[in-house]
N, C-alpha and C. Protein backbone atom coordinates (compact mmCIF):
# COMPACT_ATOMS: atom_id res chain seq x y z
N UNK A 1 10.34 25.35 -69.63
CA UNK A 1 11.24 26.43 -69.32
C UNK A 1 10.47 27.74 -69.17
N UNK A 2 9.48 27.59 -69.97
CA UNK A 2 8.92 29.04 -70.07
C UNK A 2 7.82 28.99 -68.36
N UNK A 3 7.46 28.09 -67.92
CA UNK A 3 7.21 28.51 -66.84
C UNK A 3 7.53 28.34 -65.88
N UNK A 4 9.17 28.44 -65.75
CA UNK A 4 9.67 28.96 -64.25
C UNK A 4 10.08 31.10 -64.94
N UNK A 5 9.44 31.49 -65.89
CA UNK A 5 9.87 32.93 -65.75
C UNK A 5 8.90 33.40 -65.41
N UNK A 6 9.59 34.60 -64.59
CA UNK A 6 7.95 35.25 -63.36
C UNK A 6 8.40 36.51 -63.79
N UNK A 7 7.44 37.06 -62.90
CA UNK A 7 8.06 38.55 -62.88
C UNK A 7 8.87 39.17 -62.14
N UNK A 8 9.22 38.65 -61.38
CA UNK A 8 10.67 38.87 -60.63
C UNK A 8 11.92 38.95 -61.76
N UNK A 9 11.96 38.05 -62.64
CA UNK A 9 12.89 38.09 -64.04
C UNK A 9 12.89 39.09 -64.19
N UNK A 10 11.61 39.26 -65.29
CA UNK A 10 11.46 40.38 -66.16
C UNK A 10 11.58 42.06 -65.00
N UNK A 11 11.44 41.67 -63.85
CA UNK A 11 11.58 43.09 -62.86
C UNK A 11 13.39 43.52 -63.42
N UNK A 12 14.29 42.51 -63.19
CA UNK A 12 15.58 42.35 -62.88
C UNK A 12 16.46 42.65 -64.14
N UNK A 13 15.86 41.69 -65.63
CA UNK A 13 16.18 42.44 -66.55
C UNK A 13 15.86 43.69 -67.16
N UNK A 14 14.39 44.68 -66.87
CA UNK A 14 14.37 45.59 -66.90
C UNK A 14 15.03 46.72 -66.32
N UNK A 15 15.51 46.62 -64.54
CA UNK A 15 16.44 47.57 -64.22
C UNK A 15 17.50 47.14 -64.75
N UNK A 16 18.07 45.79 -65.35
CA UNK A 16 19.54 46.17 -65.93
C UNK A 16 19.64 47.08 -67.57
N UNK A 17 18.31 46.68 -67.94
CA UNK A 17 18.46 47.56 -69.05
C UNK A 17 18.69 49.12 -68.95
N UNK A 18 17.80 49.42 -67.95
CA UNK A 18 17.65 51.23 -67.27
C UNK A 18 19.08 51.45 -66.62
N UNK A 19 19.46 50.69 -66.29
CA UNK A 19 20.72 51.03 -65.41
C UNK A 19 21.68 51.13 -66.70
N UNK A 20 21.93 50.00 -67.87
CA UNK A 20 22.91 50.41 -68.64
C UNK A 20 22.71 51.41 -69.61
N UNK A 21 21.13 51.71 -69.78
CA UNK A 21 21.39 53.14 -70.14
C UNK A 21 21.30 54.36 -69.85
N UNK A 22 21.39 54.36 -68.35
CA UNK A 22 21.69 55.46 -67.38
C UNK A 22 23.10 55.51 -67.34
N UNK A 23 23.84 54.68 -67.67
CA UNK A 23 25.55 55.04 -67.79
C UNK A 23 26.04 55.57 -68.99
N UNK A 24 25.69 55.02 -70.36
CA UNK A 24 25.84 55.80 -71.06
C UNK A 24 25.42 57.41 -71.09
N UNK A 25 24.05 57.69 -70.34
CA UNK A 25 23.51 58.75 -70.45
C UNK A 25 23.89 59.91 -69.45
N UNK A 26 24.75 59.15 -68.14
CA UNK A 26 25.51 59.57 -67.41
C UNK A 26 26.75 60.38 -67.66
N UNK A 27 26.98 59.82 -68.51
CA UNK A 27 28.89 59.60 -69.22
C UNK A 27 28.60 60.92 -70.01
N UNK A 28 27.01 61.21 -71.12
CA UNK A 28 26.75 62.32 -71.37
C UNK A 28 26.62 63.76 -70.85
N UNK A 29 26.40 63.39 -69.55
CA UNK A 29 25.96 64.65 -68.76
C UNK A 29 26.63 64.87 -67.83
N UNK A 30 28.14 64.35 -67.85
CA UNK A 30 29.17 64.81 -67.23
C UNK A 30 29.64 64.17 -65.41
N UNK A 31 27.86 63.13 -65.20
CA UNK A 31 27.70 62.91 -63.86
C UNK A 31 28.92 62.27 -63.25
N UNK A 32 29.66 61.37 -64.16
CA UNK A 32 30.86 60.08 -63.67
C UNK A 32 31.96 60.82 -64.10
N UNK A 33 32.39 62.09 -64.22
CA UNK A 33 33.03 63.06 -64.29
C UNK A 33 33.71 62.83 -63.14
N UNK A 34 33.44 62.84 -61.78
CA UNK A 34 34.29 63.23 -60.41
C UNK A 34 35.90 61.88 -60.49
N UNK A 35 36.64 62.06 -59.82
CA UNK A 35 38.07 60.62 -60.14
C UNK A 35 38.09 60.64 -58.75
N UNK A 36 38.17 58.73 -58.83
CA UNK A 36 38.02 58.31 -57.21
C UNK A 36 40.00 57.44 -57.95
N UNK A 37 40.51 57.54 -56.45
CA UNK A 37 41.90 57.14 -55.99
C UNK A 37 42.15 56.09 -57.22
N UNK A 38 43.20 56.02 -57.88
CA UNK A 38 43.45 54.60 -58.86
C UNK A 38 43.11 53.21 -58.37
N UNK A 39 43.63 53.06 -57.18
CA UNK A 39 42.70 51.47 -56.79
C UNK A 39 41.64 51.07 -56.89
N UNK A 40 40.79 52.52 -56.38
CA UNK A 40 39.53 52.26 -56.15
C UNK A 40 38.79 52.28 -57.49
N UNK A 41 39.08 52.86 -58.13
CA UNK A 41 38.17 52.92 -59.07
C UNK A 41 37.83 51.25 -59.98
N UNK A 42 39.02 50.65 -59.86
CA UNK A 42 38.74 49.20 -60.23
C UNK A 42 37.76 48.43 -59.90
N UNK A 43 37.90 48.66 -58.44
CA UNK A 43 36.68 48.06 -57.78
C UNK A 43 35.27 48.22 -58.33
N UNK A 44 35.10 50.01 -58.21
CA UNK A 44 34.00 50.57 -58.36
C UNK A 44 33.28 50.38 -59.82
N UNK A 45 34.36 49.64 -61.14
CA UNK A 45 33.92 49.53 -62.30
C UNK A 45 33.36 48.05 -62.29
N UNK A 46 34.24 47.17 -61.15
CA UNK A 46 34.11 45.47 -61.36
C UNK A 46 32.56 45.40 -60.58
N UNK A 47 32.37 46.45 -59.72
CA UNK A 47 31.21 46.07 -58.87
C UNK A 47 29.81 46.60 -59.55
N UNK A 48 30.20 47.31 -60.29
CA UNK A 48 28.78 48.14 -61.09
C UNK A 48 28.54 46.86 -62.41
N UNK A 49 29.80 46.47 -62.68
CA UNK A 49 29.57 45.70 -64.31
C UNK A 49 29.07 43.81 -63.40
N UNK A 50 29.89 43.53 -62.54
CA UNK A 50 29.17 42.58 -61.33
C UNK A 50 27.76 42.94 -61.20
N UNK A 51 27.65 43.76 -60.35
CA UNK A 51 26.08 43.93 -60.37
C UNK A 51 25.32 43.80 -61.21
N UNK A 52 25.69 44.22 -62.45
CA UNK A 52 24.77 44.78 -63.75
C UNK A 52 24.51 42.99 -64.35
N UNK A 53 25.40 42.46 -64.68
CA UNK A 53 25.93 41.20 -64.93
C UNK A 53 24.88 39.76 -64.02
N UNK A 54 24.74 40.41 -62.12
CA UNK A 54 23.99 39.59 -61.94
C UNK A 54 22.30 39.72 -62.11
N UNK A 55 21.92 40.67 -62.48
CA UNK A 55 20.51 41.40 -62.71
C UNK A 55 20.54 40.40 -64.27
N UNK A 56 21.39 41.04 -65.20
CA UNK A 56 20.94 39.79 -66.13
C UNK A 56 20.85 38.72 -66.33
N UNK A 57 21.90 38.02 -65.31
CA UNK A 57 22.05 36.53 -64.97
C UNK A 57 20.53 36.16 -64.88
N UNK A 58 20.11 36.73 -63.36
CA UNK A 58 18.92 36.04 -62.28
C UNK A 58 18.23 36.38 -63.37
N UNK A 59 17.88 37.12 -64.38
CA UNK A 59 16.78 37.34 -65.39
C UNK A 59 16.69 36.28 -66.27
N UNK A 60 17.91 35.42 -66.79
CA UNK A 60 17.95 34.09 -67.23
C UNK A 60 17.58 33.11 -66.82
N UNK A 61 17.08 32.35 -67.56
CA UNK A 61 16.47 31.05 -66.92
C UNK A 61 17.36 30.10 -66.29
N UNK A 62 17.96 29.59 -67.29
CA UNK A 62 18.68 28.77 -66.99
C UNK A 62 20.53 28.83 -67.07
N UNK A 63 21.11 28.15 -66.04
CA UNK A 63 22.66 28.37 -66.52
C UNK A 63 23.61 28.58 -68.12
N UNK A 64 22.81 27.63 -68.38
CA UNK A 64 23.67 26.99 -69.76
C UNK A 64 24.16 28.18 -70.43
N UNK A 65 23.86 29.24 -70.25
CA UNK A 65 24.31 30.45 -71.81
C UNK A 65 24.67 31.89 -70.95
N UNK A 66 25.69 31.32 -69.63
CA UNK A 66 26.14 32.47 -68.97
C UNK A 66 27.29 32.68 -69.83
N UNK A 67 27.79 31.82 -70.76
CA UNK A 67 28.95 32.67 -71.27
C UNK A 67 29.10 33.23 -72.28
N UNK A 68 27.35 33.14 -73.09
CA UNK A 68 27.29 34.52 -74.16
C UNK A 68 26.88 35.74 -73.08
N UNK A 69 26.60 35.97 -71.93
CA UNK A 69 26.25 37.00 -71.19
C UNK A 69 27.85 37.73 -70.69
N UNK A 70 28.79 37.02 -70.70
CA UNK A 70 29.78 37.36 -70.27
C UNK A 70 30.46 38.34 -71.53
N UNK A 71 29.98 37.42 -72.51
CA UNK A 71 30.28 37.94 -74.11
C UNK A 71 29.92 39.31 -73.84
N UNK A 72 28.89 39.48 -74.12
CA UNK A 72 28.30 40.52 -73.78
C UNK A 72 28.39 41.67 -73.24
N UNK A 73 28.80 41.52 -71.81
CA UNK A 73 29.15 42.30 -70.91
C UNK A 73 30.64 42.56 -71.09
N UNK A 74 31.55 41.97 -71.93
CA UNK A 74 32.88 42.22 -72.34
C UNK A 74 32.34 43.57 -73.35
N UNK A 75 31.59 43.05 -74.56
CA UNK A 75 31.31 43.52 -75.33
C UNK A 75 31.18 45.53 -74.69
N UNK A 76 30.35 45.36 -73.98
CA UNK A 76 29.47 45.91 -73.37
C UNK A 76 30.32 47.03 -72.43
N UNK A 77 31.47 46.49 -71.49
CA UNK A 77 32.85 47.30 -71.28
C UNK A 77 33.69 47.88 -72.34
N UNK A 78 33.70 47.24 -73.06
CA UNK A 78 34.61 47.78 -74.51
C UNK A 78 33.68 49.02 -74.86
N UNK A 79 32.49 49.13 -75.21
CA UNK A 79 32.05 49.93 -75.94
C UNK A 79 31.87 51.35 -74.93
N UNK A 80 31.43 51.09 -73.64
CA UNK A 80 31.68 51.92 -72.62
C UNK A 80 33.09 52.88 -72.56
N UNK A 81 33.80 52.11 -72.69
CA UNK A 81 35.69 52.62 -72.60
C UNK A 81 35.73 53.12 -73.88
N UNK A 82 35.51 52.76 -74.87
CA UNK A 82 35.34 53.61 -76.26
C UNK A 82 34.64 54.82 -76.31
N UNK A 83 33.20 54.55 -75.59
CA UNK A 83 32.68 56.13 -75.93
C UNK A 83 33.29 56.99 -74.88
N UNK A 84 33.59 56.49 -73.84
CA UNK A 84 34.56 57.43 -73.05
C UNK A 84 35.95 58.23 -73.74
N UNK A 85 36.50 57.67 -74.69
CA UNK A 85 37.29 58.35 -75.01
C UNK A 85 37.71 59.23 -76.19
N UNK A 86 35.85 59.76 -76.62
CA UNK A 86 35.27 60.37 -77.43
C UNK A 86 35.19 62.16 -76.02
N UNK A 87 35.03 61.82 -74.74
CA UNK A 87 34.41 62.52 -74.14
C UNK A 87 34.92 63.47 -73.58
N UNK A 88 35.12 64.79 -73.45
CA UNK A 88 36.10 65.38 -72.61
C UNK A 88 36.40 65.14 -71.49
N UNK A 89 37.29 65.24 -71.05
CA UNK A 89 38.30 65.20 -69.40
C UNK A 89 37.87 63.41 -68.94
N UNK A 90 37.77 62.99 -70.07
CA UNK A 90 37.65 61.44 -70.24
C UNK A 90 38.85 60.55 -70.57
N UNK A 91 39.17 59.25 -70.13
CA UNK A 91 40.08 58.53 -70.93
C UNK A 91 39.52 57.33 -71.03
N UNK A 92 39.95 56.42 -71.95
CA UNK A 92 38.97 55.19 -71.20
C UNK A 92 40.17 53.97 -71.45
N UNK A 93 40.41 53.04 -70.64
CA UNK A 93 41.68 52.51 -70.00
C UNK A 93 41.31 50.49 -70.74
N UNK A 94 42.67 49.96 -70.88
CA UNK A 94 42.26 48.46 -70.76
C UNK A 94 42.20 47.76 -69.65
N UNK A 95 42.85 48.39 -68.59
CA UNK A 95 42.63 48.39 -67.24
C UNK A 95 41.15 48.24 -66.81
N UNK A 96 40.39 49.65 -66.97
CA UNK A 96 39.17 50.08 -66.27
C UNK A 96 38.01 48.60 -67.28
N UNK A 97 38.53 48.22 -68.65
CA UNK A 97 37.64 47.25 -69.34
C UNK A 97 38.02 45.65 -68.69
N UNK A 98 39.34 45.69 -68.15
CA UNK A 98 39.27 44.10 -67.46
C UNK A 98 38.66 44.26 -66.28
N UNK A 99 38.65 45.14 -65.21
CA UNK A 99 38.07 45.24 -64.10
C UNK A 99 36.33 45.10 -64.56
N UNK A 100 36.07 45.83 -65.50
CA UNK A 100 34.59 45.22 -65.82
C UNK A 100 33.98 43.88 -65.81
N UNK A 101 35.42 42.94 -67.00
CA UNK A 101 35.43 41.53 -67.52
C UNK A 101 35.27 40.77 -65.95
N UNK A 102 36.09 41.17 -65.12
CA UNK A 102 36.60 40.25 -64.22
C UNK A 102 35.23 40.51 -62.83
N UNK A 103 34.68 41.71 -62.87
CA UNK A 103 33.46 41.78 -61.74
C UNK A 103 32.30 40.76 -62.40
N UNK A 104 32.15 40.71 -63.74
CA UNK A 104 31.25 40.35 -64.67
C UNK A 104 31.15 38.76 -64.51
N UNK A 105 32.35 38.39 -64.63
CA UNK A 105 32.58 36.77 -64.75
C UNK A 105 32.63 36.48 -63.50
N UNK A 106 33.13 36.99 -62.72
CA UNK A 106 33.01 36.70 -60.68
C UNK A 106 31.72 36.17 -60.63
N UNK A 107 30.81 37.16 -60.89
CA UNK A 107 29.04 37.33 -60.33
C UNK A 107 28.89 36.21 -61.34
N UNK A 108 28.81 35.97 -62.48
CA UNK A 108 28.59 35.01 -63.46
C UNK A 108 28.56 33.49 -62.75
N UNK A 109 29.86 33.53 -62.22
CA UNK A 109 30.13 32.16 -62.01
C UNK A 109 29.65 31.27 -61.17
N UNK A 110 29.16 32.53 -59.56
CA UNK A 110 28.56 32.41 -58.59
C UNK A 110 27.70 32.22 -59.08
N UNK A 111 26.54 32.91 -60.04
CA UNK A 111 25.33 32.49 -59.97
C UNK A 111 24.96 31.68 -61.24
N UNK A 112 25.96 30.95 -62.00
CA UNK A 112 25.81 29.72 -62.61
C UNK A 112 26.24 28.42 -61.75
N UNK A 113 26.69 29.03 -60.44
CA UNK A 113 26.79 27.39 -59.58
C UNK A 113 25.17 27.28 -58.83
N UNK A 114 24.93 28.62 -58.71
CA UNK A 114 24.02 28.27 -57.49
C UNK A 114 22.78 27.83 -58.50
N UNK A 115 22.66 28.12 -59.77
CA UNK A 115 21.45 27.51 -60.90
C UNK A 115 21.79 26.91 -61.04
N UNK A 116 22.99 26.12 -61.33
CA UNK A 116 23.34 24.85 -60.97
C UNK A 116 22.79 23.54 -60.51
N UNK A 117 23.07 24.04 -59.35
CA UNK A 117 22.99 23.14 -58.12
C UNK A 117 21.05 23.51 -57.87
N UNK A 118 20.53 24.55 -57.99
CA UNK A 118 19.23 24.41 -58.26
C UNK A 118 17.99 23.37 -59.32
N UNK A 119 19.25 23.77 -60.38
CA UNK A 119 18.36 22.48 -61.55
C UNK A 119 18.61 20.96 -61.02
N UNK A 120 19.91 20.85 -60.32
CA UNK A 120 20.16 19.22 -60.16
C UNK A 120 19.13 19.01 -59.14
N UNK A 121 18.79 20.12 -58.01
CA UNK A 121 18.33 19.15 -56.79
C UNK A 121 16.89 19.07 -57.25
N UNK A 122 16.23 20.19 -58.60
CA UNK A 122 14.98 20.35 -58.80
C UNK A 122 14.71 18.95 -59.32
N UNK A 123 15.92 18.24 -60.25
CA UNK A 123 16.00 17.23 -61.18
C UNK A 123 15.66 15.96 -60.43
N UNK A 124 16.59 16.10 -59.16
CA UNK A 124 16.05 15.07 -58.45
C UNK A 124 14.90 14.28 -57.81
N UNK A 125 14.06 15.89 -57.42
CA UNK A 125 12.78 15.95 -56.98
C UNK A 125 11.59 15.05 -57.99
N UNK A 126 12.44 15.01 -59.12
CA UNK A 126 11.11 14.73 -60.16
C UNK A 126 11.78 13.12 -60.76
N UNK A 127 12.86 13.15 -60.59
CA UNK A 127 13.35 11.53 -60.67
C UNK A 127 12.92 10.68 -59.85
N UNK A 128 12.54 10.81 -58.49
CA UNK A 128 11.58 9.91 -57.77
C UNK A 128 10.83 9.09 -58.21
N UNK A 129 10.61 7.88 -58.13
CA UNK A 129 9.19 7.19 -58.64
C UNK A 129 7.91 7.24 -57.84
């Protein structure tokens, strides 16, 4: 296991680390301050916590333990929506935390089929006699 991790991984889990704490540090300095239309903003939370979600995925080796990552990234919305509503001209919604859950587990799922279907056909390759 340990040597299919390259540095392409470790590239992928490092910007997700920088990226999630550029949001908290964001949320400090007033930057995610501006309010986009009520629809949109769902999107805009499912696609950042999606994104964020598949950077840690592809940084994983293998499928099997996408759904402590999901844990996680629940975890991980909750605590976001909490310190938001420490913050001025802030609220933080159960709404804006399922749109997280639900971009999170989307990207999750996609890229536990496609590792998937990567380990079986790798599996095959080596079942040959």
């Amino acid at each position: 296991m340990l040597q299919r991790f390259s540095y392409q991984r470790l590239l992928s889990l490092s910007v997700a680390l920088c990226l999630m704490a550029f949001l908290f540090m964001a949320e400090l300095q007033g930057w995610t301050a501006y309010r986009v239309a009520p629809p949109w903003d769902k999107l805009i939370h499912a696609s950042v916590y999606g994104f964020l979600s598949g950077l840690l995925g592809w940084g994983m080796v293998t499928y099997h333990r996408f759904w402590r990552l999901l844990v996680l990234m629940a975890i991980l919305g909750m605590a976001h929506e909490w310190f938001q509503s420490y913050l001025p001209g802030r609220m933080s919604s159960v709404w804006d935390w399922l749109a997280d859950v639900c971009g999170s587990s989307m990207v999750l799922f996609l890229l536990a089929l496609s590792k998937r279907k990567e380990d079986s056909t790798q599996g095959q390759l080596y079942q040959s006699p």
